[in-house]
C-alpha atoms as a PDB file:
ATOM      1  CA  UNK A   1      19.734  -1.973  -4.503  1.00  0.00           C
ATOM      2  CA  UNK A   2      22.943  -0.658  -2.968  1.00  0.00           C
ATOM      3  CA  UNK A   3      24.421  -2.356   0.118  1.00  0.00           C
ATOM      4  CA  UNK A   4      23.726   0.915   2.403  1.00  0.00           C
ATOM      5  CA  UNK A   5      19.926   0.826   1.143  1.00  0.00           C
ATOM      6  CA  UNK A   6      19.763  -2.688   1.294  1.00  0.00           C
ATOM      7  CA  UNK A   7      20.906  -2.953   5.072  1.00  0.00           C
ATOM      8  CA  UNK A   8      18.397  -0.266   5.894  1.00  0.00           C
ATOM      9  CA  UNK A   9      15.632  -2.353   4.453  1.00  0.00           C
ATOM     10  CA  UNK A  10      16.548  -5.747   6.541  1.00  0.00           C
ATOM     11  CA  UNK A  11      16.673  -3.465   9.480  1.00  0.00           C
ATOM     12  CA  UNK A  12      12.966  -1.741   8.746  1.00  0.00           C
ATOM     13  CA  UNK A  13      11.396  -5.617   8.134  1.00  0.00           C
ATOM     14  CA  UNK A  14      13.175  -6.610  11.393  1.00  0.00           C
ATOM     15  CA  UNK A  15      11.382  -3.495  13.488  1.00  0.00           C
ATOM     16  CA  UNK A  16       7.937  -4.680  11.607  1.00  0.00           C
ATOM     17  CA  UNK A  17       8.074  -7.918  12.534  1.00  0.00           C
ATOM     18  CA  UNK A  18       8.792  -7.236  15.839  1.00  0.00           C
ATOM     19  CA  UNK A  19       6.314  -4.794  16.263  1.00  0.00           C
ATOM     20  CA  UNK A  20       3.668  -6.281  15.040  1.00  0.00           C
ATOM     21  CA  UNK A  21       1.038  -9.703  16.156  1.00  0.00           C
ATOM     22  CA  UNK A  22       0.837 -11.937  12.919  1.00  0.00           C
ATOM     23  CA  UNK A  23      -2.269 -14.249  13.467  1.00  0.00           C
ATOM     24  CA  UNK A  24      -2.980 -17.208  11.314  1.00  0.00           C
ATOM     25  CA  UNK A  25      -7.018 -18.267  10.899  1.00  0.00           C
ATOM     26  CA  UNK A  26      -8.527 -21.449   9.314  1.00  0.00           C
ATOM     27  CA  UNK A  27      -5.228 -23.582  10.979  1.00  0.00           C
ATOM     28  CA  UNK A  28      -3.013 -21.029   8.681  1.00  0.00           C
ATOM     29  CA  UNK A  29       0.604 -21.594  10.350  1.00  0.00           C
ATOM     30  CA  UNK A  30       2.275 -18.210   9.939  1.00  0.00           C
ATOM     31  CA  UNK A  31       5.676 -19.001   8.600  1.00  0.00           C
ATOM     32  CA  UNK A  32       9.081 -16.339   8.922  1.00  0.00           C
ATOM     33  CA  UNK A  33       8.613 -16.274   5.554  1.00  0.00           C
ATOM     34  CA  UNK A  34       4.839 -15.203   5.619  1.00  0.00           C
ATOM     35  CA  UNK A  35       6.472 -12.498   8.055  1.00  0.00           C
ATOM     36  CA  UNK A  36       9.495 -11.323   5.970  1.00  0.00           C
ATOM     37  CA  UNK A  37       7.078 -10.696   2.548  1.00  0.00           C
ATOM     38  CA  UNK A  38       4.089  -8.759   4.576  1.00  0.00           C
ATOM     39  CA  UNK A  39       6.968  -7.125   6.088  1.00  0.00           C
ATOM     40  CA  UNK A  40       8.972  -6.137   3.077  1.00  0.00           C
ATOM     41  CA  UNK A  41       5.785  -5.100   1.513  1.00  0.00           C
ATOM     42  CA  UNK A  42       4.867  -2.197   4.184  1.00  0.00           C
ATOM     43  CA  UNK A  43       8.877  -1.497   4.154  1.00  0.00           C
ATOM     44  CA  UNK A  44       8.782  -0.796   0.550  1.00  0.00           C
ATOM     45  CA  UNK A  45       5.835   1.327   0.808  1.00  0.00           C
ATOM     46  CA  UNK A  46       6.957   3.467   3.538  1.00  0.00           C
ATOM     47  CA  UNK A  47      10.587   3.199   2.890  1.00  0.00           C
ATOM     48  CA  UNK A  48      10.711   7.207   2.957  1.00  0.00           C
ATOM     49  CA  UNK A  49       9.575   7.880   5.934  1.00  0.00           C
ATOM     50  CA  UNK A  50      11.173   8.499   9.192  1.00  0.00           C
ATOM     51  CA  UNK A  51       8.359   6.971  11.365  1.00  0.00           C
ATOM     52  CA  UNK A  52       7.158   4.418   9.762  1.00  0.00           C
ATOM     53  CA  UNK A  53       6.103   1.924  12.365  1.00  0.00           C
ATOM     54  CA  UNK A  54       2.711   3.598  13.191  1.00  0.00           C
ATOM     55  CA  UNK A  55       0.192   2.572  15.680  1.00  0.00           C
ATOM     56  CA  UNK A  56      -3.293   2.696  13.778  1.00  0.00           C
ATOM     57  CA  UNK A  57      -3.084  -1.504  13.659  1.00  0.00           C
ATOM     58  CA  UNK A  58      -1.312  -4.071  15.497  1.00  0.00           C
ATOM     59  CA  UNK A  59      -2.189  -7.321  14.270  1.00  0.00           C
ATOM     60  CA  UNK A  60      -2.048  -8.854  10.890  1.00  0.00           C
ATOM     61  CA  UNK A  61      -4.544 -11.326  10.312  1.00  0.00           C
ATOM     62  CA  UNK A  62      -3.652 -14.050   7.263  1.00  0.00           C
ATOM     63  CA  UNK A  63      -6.450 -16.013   5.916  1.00  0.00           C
ATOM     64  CA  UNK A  64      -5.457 -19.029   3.684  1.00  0.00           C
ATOM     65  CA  UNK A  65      -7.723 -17.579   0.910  1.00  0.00           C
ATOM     66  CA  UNK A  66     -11.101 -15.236   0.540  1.00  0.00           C
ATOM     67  CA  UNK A  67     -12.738 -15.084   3.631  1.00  0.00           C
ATOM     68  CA  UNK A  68     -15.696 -13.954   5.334  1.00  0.00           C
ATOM     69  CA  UNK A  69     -15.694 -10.294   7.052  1.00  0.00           C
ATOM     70  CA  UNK A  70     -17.831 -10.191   9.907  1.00  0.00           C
ATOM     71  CA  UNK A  71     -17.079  -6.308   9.810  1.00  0.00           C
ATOM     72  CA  UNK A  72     -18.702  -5.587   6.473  1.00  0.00           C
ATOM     73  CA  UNK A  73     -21.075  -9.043   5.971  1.00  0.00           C
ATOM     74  CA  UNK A  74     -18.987  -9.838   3.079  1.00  0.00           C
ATOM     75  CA  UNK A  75     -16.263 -11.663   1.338  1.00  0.00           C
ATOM     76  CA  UNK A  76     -12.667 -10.167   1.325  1.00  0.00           C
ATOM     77  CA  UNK A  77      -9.101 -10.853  -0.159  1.00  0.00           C
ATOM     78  CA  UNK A  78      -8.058  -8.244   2.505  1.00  0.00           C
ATOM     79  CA  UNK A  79      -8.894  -4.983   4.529  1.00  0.00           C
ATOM     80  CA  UNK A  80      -8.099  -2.955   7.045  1.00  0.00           C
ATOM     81  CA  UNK A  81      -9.857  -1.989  10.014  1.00  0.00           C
ATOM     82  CA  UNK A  82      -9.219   0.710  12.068  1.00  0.00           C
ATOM     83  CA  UNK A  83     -11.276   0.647  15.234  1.00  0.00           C
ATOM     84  CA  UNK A  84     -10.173  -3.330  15.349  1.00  0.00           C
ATOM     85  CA  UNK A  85      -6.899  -1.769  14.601  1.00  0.00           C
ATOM     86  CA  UNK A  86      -6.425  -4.902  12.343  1.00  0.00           C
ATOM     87  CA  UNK A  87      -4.807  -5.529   8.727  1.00  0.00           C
ATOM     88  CA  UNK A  88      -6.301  -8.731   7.395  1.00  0.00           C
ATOM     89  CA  UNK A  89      -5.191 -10.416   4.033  1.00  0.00           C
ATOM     90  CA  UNK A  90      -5.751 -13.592   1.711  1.00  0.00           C
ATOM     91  CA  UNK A  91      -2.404 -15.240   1.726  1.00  0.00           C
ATOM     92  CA  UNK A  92      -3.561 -17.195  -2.026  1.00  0.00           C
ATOM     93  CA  UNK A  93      -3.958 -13.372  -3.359  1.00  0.00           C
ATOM     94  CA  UNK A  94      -1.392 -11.820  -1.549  1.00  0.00           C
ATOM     95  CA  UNK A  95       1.239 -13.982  -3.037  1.00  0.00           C
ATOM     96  CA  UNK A  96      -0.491 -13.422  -6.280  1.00  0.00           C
ATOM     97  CA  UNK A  97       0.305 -10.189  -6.159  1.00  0.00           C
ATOM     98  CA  UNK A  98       3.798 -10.650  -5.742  1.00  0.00           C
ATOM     99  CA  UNK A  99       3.966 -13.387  -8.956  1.00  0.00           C
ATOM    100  CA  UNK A 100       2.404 -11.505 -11.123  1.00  0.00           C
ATOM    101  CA  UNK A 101       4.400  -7.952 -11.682  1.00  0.00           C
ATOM    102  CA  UNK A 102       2.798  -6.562 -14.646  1.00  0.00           C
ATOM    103  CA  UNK A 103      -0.765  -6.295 -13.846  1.00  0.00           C
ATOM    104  CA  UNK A 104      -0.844  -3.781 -11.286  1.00  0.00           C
ATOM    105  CA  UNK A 105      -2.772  -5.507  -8.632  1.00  0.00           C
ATOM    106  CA  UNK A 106      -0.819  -5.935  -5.456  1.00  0.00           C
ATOM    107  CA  UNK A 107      -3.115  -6.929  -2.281  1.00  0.00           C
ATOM    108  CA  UNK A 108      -0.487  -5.778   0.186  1.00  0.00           C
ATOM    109  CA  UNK A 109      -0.080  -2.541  -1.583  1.00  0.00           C
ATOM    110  CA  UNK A 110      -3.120  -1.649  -1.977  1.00  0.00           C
ATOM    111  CA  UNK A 111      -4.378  -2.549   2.221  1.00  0.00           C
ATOM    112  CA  UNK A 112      -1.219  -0.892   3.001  1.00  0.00           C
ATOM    113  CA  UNK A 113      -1.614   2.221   1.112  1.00  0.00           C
ATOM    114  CA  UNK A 114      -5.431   2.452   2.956  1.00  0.00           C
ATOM    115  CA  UNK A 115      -3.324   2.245   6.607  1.00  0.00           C
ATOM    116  CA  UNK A 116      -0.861   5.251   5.061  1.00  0.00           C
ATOM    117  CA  UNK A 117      -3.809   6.940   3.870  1.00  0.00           C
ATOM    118  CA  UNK A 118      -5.833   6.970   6.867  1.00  0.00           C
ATOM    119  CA  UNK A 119      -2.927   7.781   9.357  1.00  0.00           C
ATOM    120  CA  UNK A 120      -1.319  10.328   7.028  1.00  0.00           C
ATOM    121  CA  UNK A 121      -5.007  12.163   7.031  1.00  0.00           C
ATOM    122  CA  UNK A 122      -4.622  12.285  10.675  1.00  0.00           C
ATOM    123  CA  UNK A 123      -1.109  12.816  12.105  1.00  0.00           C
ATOM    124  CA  UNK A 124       1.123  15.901  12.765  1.00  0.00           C
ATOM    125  CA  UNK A 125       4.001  13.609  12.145  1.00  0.00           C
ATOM    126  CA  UNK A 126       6.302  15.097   9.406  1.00  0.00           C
ATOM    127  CA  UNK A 127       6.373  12.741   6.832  1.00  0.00           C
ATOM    128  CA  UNK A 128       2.359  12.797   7.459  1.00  0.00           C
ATOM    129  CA  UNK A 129       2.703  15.947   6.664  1.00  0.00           C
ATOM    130  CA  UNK A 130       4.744  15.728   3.847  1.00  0.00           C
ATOM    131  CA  UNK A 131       2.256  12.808   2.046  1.00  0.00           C
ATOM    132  CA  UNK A 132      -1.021  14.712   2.855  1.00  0.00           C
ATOM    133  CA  UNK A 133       0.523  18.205   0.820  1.00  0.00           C
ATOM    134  CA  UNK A 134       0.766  15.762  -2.146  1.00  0.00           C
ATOM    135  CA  UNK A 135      -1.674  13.885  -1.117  1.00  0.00           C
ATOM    136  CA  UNK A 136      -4.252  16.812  -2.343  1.00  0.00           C
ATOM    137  CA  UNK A 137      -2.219  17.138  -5.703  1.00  0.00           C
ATOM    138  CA  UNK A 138      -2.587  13.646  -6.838  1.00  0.00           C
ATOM    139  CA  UNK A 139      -6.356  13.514  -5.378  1.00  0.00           C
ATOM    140  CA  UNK A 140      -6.620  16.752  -7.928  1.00  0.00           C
ATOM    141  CA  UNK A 141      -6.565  14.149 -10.581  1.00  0.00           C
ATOM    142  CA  UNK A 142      -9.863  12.018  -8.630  1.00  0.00           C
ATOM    143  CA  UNK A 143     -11.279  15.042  -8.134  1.00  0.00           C
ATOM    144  CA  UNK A 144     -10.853  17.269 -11.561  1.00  0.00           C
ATOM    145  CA  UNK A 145     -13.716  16.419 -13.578  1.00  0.00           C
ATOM    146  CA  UNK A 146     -11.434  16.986 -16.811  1.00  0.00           C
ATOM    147  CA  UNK A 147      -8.290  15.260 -15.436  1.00  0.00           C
ATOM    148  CA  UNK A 148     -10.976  12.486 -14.039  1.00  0.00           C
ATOM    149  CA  UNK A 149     -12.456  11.737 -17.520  1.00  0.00           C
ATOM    150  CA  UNK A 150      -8.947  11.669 -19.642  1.00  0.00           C
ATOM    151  CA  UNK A 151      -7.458   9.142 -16.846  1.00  0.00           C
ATOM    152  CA  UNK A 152     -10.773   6.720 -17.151  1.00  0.00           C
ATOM    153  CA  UNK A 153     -10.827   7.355 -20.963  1.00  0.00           C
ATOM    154  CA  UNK A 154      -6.468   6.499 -21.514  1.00  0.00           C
ATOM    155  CA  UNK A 155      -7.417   2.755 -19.202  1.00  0.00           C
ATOM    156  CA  UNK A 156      -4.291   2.619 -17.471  1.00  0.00           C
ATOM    157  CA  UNK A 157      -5.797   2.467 -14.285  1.00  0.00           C
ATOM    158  CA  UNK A 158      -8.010  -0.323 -13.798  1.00  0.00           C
ATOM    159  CA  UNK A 159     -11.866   0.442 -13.391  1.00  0.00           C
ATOM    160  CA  UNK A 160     -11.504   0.552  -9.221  1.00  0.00           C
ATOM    161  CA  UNK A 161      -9.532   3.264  -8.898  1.00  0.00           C
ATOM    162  CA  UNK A 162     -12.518   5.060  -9.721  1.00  0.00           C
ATOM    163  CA  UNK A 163     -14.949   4.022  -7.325  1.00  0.00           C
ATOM    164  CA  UNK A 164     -13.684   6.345  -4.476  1.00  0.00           C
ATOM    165  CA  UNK A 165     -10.468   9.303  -3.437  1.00  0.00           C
ATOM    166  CA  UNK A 166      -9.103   6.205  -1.075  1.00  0.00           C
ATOM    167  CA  UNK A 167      -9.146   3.450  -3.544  1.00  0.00           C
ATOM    168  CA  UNK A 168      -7.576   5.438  -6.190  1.00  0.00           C
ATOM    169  CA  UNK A 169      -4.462   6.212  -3.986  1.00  0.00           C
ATOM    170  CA  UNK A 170      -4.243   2.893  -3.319  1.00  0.00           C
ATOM    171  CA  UNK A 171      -4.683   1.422  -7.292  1.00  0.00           C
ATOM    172  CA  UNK A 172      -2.322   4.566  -8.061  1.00  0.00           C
ATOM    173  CA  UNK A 173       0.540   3.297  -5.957  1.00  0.00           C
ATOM    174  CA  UNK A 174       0.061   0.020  -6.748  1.00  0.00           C
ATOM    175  CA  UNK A 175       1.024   1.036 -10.555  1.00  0.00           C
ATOM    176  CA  UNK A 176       3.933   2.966  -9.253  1.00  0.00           C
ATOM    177  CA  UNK A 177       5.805   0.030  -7.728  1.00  0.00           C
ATOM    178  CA  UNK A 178       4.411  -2.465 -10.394  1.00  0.00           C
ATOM    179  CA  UNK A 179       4.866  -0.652 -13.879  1.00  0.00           C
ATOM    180  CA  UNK A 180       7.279   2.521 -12.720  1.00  0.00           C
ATOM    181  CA  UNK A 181       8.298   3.377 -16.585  1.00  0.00           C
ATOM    182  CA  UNK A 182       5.145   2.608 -18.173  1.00  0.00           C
ATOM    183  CA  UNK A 183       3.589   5.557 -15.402  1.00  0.00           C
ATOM    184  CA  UNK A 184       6.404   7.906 -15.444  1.00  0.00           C
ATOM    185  CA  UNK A 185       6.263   7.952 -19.601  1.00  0.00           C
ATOM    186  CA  UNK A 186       2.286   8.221 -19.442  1.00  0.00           C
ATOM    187  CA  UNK A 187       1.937  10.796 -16.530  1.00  0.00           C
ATOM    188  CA  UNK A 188       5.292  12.158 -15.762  1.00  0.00           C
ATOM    189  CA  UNK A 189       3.519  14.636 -13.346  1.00  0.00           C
ATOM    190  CA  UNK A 190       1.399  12.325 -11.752  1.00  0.00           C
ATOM    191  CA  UNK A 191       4.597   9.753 -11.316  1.00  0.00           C
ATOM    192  CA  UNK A 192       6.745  13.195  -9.785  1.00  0.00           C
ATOM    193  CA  UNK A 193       3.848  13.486  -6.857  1.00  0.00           C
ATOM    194  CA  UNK A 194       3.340  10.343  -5.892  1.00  0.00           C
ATOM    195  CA  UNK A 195       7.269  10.075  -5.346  1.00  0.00           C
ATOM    196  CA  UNK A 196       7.218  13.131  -3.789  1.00  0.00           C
ATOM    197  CA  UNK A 197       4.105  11.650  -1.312  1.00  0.00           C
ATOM    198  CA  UNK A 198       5.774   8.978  -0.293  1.00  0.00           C
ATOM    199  CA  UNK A 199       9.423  10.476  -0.286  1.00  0.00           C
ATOM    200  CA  UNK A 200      10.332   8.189  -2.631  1.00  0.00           C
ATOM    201  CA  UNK A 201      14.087   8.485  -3.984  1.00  0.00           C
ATOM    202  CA  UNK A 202      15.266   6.176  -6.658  1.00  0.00           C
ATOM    203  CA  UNK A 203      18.850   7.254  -6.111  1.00  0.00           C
ATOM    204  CA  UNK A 204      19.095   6.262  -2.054  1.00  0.00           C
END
């Protein structure tokens, strides 16, 4: 990371964190540290856009581990809720996600990429915008029966991206951060418009 990309990064965390309520439950003490890694994680996801602090949550809830949703009557590692305007994570499997960089599972990623999602789907904002036009070209690959079947069929993405438009998007950009090369050699295309979606730009 250069020094001019690397200042720009501190000063996006700093803006999160003070934007944002971070709420422990279960006698969870939120550390700085807790802060800094949710913080980097949303930074890195939304590094290329230009309004990036958006207002469809305010509060981060961190759980020690799996915990009851009294939204949805069942267990979570994390979700996000947008009338509650609420992220809520697992710290055990968020930090999981962070150890282990080859597997393509990243909890913060993947709630994160549901908040860009849903606000992208909704906003006028220019980089909103900019996501939802590539947005529909990596959804082509959800939603082509023929693209669908050779994606499922190859096993690079894991079983869930499957289940729904919103939960591939997020299991897709979870393997772009996680495995870059191994998705850019496999699906060059695919790799090109989820960079584009995000604004992504190796060379910042």
């Amino acid at each position: 990371m250069s020094d001019r990309k690397k200042i720009y990064f501190e000063h996006r965390v700093k803006e999160f964190i003070n934007h944002y309520q971070f709420v422990g439950k279960e006698e969870l003490l939120v550390t700085d540290e807790m802060r800094v890694v949710i913080a980097g994680t949303y930074t890195m996801l939304t590094f290329g856009m230009r309004d990036y602090l958006i207002d469809l949550f305010k509060t981060i809830i961190i759980y020690p581990s799996t915990y009851f949703s009294t939204a949805s009557q069942q267990y979570h590692k994390g979700e996000f809720n947008p009338i509650m305007k609420v992220v809520a994570f697992s710290w055990e499997d968020f930090v999981l996600g962070h150890k282990t960089t080859n597997d393509n599972v990243n909890l913060g990623l993947h709630e994160f990429s549901h908040v860009l999602h849903f606000y992208c789907l909704r906003s006028n904002n220019p980089s909103a915008i900019i996501f939802f036009d590539e947005f529909n070209k990596v959804v082509d690959y959800y939603n082509d029966e023929y693209l669908h079947k050779n994606l499922s069929e190859n096993g690079y993405f894991r079983a869930y991206a499957y289940e729904n438009q919103f939960e591939f998007i997020s299991v897709v950009l979870e393997h772009f951060f996680e495995t870059p090369q191994i998705f850019k050699s496999k699906y060059p295309e695919l790799y090109q418009n989820v960079a584009s979606m995000i604004n992504f730009k190796e060379d910042f």
